[in-house]
C-alpha atoms as a PDB file:
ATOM      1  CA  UNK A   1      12.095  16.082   5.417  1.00  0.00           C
ATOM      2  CA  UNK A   2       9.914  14.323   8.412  1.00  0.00           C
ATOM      3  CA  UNK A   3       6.762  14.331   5.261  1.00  0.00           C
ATOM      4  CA  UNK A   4       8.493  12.258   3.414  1.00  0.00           C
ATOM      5  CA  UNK A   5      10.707   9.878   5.659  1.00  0.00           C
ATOM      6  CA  UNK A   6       7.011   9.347   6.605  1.00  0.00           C
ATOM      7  CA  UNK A   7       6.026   8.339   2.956  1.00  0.00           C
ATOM      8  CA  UNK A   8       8.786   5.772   2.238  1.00  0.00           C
ATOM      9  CA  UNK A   9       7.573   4.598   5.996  1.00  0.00           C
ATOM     10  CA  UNK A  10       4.215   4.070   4.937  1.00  0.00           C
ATOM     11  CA  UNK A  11       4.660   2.660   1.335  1.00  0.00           C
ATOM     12  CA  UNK A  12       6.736  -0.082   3.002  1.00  0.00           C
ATOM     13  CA  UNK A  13       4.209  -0.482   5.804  1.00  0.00           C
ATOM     14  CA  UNK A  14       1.816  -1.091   3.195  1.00  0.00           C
ATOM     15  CA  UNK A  15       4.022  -3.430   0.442  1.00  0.00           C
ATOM     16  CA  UNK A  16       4.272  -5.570   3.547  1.00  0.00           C
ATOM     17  CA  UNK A  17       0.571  -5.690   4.576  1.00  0.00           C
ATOM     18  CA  UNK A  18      -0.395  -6.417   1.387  1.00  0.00           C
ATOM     19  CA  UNK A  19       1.759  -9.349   0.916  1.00  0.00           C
ATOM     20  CA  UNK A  20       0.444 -11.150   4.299  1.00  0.00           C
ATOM     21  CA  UNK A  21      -3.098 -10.360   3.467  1.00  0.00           C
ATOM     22  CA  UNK A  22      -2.342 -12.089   0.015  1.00  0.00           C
ATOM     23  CA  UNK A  23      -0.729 -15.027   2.438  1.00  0.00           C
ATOM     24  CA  UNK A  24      -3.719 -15.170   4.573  1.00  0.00           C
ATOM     25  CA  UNK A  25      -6.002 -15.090   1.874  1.00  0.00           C
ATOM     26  CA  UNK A  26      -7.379 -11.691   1.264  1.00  0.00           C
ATOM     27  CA  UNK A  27      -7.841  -9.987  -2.111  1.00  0.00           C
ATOM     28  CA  UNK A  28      -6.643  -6.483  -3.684  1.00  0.00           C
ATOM     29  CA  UNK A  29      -9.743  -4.059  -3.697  1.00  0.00           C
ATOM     30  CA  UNK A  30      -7.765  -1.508  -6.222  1.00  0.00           C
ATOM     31  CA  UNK A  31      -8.478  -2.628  -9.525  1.00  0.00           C
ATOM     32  CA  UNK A  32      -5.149  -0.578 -10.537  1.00  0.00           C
ATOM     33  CA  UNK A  33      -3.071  -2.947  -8.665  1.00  0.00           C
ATOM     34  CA  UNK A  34      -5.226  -6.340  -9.521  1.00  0.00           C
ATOM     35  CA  UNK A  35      -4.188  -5.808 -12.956  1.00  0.00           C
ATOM     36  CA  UNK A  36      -0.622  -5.083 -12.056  1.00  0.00           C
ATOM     37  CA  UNK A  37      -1.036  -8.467 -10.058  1.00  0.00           C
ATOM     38  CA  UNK A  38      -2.390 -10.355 -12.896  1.00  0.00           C
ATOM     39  CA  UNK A  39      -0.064  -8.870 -15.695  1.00  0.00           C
ATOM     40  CA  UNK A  40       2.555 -10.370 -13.446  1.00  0.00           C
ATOM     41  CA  UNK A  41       2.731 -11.573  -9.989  1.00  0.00           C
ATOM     42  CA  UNK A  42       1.809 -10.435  -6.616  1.00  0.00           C
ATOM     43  CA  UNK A  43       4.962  -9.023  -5.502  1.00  0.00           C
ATOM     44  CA  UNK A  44       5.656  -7.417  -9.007  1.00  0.00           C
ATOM     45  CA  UNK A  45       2.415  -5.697  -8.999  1.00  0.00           C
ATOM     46  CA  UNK A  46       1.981  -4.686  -5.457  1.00  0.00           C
ATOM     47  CA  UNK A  47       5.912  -3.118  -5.998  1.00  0.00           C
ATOM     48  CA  UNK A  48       5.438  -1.587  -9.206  1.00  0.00           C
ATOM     49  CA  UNK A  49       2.093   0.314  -7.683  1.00  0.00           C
ATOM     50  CA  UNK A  50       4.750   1.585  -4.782  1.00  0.00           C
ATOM     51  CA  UNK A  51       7.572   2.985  -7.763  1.00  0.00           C
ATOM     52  CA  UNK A  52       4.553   4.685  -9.304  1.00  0.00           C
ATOM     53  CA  UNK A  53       3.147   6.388  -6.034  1.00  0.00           C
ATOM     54  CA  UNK A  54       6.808   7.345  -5.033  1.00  0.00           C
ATOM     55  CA  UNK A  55       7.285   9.108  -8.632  1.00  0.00           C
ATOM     56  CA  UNK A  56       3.755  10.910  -8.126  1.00  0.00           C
ATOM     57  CA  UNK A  57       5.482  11.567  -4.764  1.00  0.00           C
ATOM     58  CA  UNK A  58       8.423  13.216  -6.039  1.00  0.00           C
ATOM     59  CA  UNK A  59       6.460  14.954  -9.051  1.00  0.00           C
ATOM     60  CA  UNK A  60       4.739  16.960  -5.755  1.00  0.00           C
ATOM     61  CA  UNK A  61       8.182  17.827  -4.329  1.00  0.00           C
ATOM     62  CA  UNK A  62       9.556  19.133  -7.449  1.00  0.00           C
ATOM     63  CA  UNK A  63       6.463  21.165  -8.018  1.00  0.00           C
ATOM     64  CA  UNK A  64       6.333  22.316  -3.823  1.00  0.00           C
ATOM     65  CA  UNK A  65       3.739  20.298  -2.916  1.00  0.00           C
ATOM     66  CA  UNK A  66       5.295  18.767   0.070  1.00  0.00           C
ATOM     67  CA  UNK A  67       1.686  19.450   2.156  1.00  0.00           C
ATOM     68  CA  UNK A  68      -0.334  17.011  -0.650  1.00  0.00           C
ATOM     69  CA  UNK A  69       1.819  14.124   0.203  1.00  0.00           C
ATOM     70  CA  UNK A  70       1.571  15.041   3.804  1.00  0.00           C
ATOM     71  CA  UNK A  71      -2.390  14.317   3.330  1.00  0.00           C
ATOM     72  CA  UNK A  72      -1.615  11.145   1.020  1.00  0.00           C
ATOM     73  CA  UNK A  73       0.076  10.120   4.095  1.00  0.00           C
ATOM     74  CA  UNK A  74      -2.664   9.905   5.832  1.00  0.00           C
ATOM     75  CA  UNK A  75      -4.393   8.032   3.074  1.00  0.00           C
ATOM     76  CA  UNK A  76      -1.478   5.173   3.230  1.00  0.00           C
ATOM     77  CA  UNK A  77      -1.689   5.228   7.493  1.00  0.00           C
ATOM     78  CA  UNK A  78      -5.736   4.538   6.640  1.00  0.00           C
ATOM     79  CA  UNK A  79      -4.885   2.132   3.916  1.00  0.00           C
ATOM     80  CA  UNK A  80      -1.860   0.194   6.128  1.00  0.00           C
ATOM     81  CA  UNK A  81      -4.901   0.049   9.165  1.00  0.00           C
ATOM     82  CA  UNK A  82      -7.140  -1.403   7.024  1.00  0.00           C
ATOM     83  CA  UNK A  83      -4.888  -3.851   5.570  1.00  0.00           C
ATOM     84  CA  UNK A  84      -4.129  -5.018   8.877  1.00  0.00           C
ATOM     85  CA  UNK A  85      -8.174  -5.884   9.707  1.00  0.00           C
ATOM     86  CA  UNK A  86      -7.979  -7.383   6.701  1.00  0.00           C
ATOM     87  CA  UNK A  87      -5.348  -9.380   7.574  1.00  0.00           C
ATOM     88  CA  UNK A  88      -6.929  -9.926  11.585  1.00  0.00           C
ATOM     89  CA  UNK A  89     -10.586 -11.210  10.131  1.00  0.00           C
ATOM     90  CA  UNK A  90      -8.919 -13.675   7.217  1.00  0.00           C
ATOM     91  CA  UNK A  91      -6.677 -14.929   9.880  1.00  0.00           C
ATOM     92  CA  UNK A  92      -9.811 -15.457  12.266  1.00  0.00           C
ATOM     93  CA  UNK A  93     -11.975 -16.820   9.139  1.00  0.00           C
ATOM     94  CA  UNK A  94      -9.062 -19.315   8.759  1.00  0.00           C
ATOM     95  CA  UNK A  95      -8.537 -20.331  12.480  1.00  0.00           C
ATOM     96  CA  UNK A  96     -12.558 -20.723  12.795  1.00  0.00           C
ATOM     97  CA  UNK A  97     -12.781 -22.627   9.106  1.00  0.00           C
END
């Protein structure tokens, strides 16, 4: 299953987008996952919110819904792009500092 091959892809893409916009300075903009981060730690949070949206993930599958999460993954392609201009302008607000 391509649809979901490209899921895992994209939840990965985005664990590790977060976690160098959170090196470079940048903050989480989902309060869902800010008070993962702050209930425990950045890495925690940011991997708990990934076991959650792969569960919701498989909840579609089970109840064939495979073409919902092949719209949320274009939700998670928008969400790892914009992670990485977050990522591009911190690292330019840093170099320019």
């Amino acid at each position: 299953m391509l649809v979901i091959q490209i899921f895992l892809y994209l939840q990965i893409l985005d664990f590790i987008t977060t976690m160098l916009g959170f090196r470079v300075g940048a903050a989480e903009a989902s309060p869902f996952i800010a008070k993962l981060i702050h209930a425990s730690s950045p890495m925690a949070g940011v991997a708990f919110s990934k076991l959650v949206a792969i569960a919701i993930a498989g909840f579609c599958l089970m109840t064939q819904r495979q073409k919902l999460v092949g719209w949320i993954n274009y939700w998670y392609a928008g969400l790892v792009v914009w992670n990485l201009v977050v990522i591009l302008v911190a690292i330019n607000r840093n170099v320019h500092a």
